[in-house]
PDB file of N, CA and C in Angstrom:
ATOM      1  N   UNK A   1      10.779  16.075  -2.546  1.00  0.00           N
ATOM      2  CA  UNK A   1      10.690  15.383  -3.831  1.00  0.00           C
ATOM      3  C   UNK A   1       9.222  15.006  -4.069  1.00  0.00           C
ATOM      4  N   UNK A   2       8.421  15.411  -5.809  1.00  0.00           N
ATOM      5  CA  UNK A   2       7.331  14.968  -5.491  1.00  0.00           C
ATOM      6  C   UNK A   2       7.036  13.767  -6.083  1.00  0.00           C
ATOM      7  N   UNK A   3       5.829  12.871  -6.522  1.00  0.00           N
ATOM      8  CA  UNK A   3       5.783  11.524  -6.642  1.00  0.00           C
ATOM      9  C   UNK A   3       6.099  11.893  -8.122  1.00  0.00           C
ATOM     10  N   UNK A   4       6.002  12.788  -9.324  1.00  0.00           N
ATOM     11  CA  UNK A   4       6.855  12.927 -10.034  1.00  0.00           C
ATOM     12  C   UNK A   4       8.309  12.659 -10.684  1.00  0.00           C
ATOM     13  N   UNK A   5       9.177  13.652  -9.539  1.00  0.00           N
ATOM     14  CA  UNK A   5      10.582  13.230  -9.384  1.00  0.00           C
ATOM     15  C   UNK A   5      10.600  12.167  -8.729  1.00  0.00           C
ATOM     16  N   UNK A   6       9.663  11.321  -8.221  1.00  0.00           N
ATOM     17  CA  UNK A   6      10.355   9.645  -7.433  1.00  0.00           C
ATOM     18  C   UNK A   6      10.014   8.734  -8.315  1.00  0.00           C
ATOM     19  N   UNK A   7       9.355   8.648  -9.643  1.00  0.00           N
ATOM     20  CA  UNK A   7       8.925   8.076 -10.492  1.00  0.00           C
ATOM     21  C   UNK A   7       9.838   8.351 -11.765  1.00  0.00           C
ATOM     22  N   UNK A   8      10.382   9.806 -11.996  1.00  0.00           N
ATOM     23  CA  UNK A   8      11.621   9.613 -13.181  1.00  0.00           C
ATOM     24  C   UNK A   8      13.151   9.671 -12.402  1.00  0.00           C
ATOM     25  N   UNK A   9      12.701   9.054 -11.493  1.00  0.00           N
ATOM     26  CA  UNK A   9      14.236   8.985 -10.778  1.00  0.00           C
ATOM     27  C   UNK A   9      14.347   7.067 -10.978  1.00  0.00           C
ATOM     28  N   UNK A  10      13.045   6.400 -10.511  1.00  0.00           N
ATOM     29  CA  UNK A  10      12.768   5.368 -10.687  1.00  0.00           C
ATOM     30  C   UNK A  10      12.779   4.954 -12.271  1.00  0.00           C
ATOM     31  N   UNK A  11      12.646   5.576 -13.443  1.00  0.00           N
ATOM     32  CA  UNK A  11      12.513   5.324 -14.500  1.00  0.00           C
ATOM     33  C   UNK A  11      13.990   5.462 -15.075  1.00  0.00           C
ATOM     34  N   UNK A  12      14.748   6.379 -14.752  1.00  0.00           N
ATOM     35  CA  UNK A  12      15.918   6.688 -14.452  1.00  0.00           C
ATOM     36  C   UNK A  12      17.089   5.593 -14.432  1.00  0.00           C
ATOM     37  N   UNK A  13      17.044   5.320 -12.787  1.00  0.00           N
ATOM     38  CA  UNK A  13      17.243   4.588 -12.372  1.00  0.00           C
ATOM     39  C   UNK A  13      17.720   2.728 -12.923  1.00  0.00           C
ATOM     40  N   UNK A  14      15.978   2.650 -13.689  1.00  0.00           N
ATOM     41  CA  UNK A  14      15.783   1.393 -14.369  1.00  0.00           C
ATOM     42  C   UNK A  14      16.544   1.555 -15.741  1.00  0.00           C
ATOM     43  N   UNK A  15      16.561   3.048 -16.590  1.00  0.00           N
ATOM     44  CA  UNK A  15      17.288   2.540 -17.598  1.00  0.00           C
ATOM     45  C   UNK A  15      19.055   2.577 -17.225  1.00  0.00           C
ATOM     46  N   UNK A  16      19.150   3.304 -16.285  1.00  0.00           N
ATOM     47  CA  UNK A  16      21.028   3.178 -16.416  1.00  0.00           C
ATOM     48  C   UNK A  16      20.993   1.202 -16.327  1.00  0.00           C
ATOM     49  N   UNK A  17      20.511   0.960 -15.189  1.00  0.00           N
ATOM     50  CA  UNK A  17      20.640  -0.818 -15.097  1.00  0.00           C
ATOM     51  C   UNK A  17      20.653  -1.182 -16.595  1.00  0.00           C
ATOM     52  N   UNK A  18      19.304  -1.327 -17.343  1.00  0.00           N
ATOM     53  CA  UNK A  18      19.287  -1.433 -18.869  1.00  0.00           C
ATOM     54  C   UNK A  18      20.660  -1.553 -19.449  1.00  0.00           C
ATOM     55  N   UNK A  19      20.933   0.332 -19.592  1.00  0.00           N
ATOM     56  CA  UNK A  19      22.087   0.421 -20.353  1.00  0.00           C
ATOM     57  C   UNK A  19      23.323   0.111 -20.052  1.00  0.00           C
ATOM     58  N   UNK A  20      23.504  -0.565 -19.351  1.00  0.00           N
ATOM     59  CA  UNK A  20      24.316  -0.974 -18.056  1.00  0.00           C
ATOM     60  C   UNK A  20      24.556  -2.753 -18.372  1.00  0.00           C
ATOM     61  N   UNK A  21      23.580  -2.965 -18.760  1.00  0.00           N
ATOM     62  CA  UNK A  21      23.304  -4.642 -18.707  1.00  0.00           C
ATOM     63  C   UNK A  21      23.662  -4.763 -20.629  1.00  0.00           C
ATOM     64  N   UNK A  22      23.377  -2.818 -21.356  1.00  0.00           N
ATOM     65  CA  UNK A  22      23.825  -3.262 -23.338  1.00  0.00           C
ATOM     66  C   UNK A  22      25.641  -3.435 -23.116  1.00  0.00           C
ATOM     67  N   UNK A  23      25.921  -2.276 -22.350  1.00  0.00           N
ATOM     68  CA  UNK A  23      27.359  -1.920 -22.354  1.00  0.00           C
ATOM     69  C   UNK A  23      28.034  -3.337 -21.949  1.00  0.00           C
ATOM     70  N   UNK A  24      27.888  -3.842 -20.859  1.00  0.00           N
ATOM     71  CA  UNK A  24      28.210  -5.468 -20.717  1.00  0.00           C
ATOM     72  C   UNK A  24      28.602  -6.506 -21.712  1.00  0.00           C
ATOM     73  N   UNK A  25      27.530  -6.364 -22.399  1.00  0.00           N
ATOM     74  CA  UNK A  25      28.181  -7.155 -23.635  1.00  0.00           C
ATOM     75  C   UNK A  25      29.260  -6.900 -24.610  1.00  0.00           C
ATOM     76  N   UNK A  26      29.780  -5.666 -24.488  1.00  0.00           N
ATOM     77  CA  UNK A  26      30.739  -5.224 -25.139  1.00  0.00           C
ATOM     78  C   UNK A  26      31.944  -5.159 -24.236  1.00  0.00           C
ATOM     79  N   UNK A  27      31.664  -5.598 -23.001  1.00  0.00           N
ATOM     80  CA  UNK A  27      32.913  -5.430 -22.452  1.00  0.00           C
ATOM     81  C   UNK A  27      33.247  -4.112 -21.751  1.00  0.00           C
ATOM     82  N   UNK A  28      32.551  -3.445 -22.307  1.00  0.00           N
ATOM     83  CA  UNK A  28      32.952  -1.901 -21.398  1.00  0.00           C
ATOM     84  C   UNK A  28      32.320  -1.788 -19.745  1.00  0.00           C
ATOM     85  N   UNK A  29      33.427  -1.109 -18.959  1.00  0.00           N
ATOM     86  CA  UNK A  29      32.888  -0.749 -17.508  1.00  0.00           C
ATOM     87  C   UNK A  29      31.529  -0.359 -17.506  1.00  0.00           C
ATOM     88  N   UNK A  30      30.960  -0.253 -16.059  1.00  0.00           N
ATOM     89  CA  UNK A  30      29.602  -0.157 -15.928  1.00  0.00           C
ATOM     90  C   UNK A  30      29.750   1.994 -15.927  1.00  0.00           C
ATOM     91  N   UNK A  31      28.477   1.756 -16.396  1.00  0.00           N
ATOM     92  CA  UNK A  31      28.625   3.274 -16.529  1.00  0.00           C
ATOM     93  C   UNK A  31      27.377   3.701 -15.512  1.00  0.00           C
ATOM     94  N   UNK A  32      27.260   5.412 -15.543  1.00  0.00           N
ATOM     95  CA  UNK A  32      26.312   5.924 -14.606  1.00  0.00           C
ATOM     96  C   UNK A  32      25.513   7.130 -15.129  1.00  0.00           C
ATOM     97  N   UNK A  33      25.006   7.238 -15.476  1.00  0.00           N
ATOM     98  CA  UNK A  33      24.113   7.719 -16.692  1.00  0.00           C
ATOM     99  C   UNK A  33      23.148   8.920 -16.099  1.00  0.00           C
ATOM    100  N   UNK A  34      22.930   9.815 -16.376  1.00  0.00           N
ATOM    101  CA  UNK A  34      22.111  11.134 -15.990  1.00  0.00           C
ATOM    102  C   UNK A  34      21.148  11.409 -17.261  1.00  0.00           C
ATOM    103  N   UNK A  35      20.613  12.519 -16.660  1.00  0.00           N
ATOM    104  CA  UNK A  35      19.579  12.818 -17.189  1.00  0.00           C
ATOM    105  C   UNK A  35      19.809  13.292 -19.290  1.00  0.00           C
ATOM    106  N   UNK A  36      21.316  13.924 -18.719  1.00  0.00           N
ATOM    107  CA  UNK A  36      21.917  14.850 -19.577  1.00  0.00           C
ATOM    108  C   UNK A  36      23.012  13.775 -20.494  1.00  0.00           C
ATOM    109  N   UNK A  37      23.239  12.671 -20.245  1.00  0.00           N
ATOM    110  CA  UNK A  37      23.913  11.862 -20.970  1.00  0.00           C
ATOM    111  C   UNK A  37      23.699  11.551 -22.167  1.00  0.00           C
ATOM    112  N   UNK A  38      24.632  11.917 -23.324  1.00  0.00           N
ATOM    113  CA  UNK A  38      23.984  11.597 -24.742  1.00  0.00           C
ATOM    114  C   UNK A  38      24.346  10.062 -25.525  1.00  0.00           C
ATOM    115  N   UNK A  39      23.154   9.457 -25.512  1.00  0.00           N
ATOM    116  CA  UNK A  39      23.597   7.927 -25.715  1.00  0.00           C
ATOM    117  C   UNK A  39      24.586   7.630 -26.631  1.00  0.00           C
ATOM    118  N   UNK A  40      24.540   8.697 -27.971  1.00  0.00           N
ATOM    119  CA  UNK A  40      25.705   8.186 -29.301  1.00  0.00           C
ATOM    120  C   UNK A  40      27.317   8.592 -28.686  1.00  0.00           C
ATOM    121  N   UNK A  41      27.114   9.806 -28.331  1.00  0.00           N
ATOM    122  CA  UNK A  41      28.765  10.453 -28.285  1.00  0.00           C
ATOM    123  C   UNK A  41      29.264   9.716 -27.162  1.00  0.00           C
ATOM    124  N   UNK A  42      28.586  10.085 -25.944  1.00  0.00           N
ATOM    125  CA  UNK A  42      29.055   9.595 -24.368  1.00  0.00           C
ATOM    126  C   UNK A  42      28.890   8.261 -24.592  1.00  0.00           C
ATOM    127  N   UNK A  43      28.001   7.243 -24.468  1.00  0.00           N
ATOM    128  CA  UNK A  43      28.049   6.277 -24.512  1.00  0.00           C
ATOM    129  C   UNK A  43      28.672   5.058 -25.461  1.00  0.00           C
ATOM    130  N   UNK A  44      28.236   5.538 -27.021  1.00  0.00           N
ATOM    131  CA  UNK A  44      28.858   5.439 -27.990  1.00  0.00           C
ATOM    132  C   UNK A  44      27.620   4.189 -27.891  1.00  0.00           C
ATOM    133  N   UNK A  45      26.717   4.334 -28.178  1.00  0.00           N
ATOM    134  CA  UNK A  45      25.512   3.012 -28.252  1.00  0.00           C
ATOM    135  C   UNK A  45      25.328   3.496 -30.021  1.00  0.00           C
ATOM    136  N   UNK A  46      24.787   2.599 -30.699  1.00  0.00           N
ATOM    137  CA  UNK A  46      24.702   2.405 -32.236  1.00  0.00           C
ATOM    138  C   UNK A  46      22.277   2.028 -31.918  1.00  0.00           C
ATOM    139  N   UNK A  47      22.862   2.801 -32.916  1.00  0.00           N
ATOM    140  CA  UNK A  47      20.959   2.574 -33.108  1.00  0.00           C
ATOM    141  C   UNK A  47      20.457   0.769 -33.039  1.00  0.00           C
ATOM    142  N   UNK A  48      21.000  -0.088 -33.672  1.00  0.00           N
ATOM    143  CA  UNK A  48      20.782  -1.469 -32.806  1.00  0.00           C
ATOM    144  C   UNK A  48      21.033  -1.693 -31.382  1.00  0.00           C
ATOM    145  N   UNK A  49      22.016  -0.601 -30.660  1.00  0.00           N
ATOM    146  CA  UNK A  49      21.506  -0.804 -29.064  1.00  0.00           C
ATOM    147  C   UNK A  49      20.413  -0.197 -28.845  1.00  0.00           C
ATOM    148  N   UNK A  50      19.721   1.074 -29.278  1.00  0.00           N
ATOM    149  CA  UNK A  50      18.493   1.705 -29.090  1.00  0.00           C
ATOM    150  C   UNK A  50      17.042   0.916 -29.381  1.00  0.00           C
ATOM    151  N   UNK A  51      17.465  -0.238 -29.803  1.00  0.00           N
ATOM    152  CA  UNK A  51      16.223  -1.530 -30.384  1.00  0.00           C
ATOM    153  C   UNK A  51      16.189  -2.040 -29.245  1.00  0.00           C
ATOM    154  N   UNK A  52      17.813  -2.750 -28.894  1.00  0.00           N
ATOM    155  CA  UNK A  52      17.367  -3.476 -28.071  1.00  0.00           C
ATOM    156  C   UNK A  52      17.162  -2.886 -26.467  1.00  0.00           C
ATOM    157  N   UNK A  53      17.232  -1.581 -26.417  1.00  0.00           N
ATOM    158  CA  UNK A  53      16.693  -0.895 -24.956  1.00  0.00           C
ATOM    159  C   UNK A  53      15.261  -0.861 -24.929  1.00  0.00           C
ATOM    160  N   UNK A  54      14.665  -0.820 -26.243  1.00  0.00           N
ATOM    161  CA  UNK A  54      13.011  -0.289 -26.673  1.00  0.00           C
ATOM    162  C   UNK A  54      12.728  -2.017 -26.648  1.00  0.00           C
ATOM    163  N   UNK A  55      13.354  -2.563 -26.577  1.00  0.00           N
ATOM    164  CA  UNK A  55      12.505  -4.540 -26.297  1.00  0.00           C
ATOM    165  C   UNK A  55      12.818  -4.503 -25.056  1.00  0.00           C
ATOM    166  N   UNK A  56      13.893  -3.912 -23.921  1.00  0.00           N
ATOM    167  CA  UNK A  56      14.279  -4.505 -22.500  1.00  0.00           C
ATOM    168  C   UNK A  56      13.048  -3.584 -22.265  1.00  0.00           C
ATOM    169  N   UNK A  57      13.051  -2.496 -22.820  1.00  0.00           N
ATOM    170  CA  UNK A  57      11.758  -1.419 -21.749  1.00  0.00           C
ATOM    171  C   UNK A  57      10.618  -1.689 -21.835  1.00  0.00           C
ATOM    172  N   UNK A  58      10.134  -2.435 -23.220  1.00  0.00           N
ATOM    173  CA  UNK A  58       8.785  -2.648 -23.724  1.00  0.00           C
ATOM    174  C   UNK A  58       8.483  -3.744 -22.521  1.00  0.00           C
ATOM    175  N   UNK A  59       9.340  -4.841 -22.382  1.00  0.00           N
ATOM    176  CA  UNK A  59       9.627  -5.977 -21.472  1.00  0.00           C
ATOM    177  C   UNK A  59       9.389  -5.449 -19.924  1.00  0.00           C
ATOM    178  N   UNK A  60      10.072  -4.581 -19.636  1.00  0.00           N
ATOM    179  CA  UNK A  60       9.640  -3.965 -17.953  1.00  0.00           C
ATOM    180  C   UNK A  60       8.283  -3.243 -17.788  1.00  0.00           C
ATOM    181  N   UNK A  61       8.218  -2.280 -18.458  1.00  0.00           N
ATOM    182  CA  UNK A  61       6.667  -1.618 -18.683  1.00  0.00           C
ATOM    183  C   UNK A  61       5.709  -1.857 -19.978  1.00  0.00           C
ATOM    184  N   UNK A  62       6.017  -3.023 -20.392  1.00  0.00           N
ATOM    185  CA  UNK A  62       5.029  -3.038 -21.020  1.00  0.00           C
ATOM    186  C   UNK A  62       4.451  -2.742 -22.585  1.00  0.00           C
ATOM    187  N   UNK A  63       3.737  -3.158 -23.320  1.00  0.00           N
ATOM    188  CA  UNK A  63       3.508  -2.285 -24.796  1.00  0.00           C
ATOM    189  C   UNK A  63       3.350  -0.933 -25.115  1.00  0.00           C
ATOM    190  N   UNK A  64       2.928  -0.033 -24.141  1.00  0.00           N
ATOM    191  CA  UNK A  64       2.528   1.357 -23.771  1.00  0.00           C
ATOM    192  C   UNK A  64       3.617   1.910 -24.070  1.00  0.00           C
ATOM    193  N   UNK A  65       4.773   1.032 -23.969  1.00  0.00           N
ATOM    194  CA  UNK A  65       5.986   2.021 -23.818  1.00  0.00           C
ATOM    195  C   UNK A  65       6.843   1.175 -25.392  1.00  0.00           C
ATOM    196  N   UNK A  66       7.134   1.917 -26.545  1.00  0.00           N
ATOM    197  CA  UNK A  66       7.135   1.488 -27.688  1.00  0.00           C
ATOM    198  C   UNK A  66       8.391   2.656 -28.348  1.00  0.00           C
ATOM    199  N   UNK A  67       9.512   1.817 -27.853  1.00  0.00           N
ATOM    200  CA  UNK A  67      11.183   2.713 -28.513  1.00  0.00           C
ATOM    201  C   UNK A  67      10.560   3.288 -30.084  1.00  0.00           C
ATOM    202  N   UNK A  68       9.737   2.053 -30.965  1.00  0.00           N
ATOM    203  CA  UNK A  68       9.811   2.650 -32.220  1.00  0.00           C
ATOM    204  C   UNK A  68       9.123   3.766 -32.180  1.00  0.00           C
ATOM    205  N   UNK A  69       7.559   3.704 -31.992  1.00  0.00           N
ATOM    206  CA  UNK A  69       6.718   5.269 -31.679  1.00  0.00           C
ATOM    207  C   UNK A  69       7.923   6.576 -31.299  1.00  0.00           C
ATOM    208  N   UNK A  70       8.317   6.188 -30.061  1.00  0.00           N
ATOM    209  CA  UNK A  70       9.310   7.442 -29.733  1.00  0.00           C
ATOM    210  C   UNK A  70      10.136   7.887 -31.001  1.00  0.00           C
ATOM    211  N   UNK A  71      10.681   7.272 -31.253  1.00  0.00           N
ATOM    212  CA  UNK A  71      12.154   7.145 -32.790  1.00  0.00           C
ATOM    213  C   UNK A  71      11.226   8.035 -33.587  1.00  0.00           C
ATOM    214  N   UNK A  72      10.007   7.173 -34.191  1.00  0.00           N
ATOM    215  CA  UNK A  72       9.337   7.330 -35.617  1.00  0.00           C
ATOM    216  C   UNK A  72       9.383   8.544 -36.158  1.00  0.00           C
ATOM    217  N   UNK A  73       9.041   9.947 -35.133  1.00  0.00           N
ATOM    218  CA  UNK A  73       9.316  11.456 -35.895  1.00  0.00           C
ATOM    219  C   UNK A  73      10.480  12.467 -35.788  1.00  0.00           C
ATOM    220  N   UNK A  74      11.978  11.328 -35.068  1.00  0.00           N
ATOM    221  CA  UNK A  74      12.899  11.809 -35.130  1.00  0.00           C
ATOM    222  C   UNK A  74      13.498  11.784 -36.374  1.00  0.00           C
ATOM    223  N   UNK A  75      14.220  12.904 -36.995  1.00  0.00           N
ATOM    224  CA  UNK A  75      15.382  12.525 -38.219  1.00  0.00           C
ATOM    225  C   UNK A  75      16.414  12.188 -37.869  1.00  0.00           C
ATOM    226  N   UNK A  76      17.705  11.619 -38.494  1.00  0.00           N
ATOM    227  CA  UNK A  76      19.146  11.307 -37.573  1.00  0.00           C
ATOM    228  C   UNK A  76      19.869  11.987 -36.930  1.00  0.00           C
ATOM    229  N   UNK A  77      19.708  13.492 -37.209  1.00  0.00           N
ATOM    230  CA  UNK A  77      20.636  14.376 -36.356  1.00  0.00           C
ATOM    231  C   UNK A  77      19.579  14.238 -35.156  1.00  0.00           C
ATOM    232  N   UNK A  78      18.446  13.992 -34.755  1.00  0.00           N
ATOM    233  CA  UNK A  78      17.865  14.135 -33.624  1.00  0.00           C
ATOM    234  C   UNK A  78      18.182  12.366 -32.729  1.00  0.00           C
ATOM    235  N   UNK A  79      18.352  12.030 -33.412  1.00  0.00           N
ATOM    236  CA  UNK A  79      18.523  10.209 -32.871  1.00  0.00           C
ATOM    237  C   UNK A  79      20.216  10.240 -32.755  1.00  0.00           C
ATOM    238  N   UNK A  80      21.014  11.073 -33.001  1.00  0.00           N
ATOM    239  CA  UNK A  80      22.302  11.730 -32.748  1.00  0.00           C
ATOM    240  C   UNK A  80      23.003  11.893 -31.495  1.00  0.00           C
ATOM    241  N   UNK A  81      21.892  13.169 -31.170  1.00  0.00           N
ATOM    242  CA  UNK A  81      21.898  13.946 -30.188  1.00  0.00           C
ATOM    243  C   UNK A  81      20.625  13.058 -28.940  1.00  0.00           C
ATOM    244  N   UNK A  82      20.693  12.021 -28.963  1.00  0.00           N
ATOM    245  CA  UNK A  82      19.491  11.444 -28.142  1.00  0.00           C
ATOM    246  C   UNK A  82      20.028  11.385 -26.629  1.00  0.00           C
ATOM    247  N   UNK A  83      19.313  12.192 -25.575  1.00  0.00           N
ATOM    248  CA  UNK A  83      19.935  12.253 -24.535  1.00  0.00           C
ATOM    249  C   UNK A  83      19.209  10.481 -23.441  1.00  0.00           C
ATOM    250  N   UNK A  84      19.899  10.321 -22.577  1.00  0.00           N
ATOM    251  CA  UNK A  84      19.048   9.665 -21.911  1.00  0.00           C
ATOM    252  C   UNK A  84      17.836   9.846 -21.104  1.00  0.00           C
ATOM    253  N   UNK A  85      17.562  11.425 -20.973  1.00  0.00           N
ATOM    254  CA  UNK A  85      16.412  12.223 -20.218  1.00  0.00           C
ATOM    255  C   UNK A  85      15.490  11.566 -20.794  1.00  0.00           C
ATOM    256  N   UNK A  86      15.563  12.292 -22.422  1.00  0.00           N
ATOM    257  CA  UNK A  86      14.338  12.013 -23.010  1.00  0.00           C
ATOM    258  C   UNK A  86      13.925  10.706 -23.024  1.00  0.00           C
ATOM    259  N   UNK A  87      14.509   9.699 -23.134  1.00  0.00           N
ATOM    260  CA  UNK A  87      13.890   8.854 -22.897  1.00  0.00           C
ATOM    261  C   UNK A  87      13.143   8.152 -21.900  1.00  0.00           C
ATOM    262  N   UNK A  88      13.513   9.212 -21.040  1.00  0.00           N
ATOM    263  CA  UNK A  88      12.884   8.417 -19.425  1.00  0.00           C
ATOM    264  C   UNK A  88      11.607   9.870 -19.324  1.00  0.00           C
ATOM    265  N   UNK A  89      11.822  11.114 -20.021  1.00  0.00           N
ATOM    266  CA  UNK A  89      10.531  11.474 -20.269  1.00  0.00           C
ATOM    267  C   UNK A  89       9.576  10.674 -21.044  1.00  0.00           C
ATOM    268  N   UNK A  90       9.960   9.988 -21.812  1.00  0.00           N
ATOM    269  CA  UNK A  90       9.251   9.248 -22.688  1.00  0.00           C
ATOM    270  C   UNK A  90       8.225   8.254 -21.746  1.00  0.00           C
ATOM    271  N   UNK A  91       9.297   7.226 -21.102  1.00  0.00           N
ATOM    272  CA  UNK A  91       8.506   6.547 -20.478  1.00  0.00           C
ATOM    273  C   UNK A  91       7.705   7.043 -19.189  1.00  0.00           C
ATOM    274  N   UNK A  92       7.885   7.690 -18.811  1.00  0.00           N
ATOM    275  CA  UNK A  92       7.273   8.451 -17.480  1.00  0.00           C
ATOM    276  C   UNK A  92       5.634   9.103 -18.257  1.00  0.00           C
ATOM    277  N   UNK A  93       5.888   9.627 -19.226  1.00  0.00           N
ATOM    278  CA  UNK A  93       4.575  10.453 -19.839  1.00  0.00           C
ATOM    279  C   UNK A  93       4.013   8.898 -20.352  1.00  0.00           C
ATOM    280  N   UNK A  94       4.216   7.989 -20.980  1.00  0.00           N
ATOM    281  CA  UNK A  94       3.690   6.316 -21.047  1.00  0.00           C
ATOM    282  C   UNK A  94       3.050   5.992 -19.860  1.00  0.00           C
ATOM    283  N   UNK A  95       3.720   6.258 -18.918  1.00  0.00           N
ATOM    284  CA  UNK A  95       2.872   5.408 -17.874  1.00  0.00           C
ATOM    285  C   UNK A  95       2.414   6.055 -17.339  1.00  0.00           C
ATOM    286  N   UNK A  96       1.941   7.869 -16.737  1.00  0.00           N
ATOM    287  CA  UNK A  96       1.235   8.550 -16.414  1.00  0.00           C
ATOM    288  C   UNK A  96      -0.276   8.007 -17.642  1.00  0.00           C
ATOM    289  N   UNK A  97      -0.137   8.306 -18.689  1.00  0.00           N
ATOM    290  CA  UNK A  97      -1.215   7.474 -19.445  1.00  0.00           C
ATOM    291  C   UNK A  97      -1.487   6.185 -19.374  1.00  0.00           C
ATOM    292  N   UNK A  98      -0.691   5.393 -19.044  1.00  0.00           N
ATOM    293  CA  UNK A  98      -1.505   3.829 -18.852  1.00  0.00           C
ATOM    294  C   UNK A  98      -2.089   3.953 -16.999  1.00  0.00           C
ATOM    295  N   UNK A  99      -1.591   5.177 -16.737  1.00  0.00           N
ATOM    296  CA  UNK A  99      -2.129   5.215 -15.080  1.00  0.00           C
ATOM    297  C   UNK A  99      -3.562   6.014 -15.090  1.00  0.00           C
ATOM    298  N   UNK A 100      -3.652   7.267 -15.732  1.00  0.00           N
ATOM    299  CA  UNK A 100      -4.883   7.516 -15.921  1.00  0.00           C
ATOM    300  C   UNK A 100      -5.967   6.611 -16.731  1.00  0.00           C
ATOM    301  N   UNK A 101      -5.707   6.062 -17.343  1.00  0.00           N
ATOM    302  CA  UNK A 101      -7.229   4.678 -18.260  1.00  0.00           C
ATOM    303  C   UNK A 101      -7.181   4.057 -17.372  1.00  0.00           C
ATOM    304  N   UNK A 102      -6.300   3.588 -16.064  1.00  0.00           N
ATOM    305  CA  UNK A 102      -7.026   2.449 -15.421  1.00  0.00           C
ATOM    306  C   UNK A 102      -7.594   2.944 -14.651  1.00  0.00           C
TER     307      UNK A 102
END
């Protein structure tokens, strides 16, 4: 495994907890979330849970990492189909850049 895959396994990792800690409030079982998991259908999360994952994440890593930026040049069939990968590509390519400026 290289420090790559131990860093979006770790990013990974941190959002199932996340989404784990939205689903809670609704009462639903804890779920287990992959790369390939699509947040609307599988999960059934509503674009106000996708806010408040982009404030828990902004909150763990920081301003660098900004749900709206990501969203901003999706249209709705793409915020639809939103897998949980991408978003942990998202943050992984965030903090490879806040790792190279320092």
């Amino acid at each position: 495994m290289t420090a790559d895959d131990d860093q979006t396994s770790a990013v990974l990792t941190e959002i199932n907890s996340l989404i784990n800690e939205i689903v809670q409030k609704y009462g639903s079982p804890p779920v287990d979330v992959t790369m390939d998991t699509l947040f609307h259908s599988e999960l059934e999360l509503e674009s106000i849970d996708l806010v408040t994952l982009g404030v828990m994440l902004a909150a763990r890593y920081g301003d660098q990492v900004s749900m709206a930026e990501f969203l901003s040049d999706k249209d709705l069939a793409d915020v639809i189909g939103l897998r949980v990968g991408q978003v942990v590509d998202y943050v992984v390519s965030r903090l490879d850049v806040a790792t190279a400026v320092d």
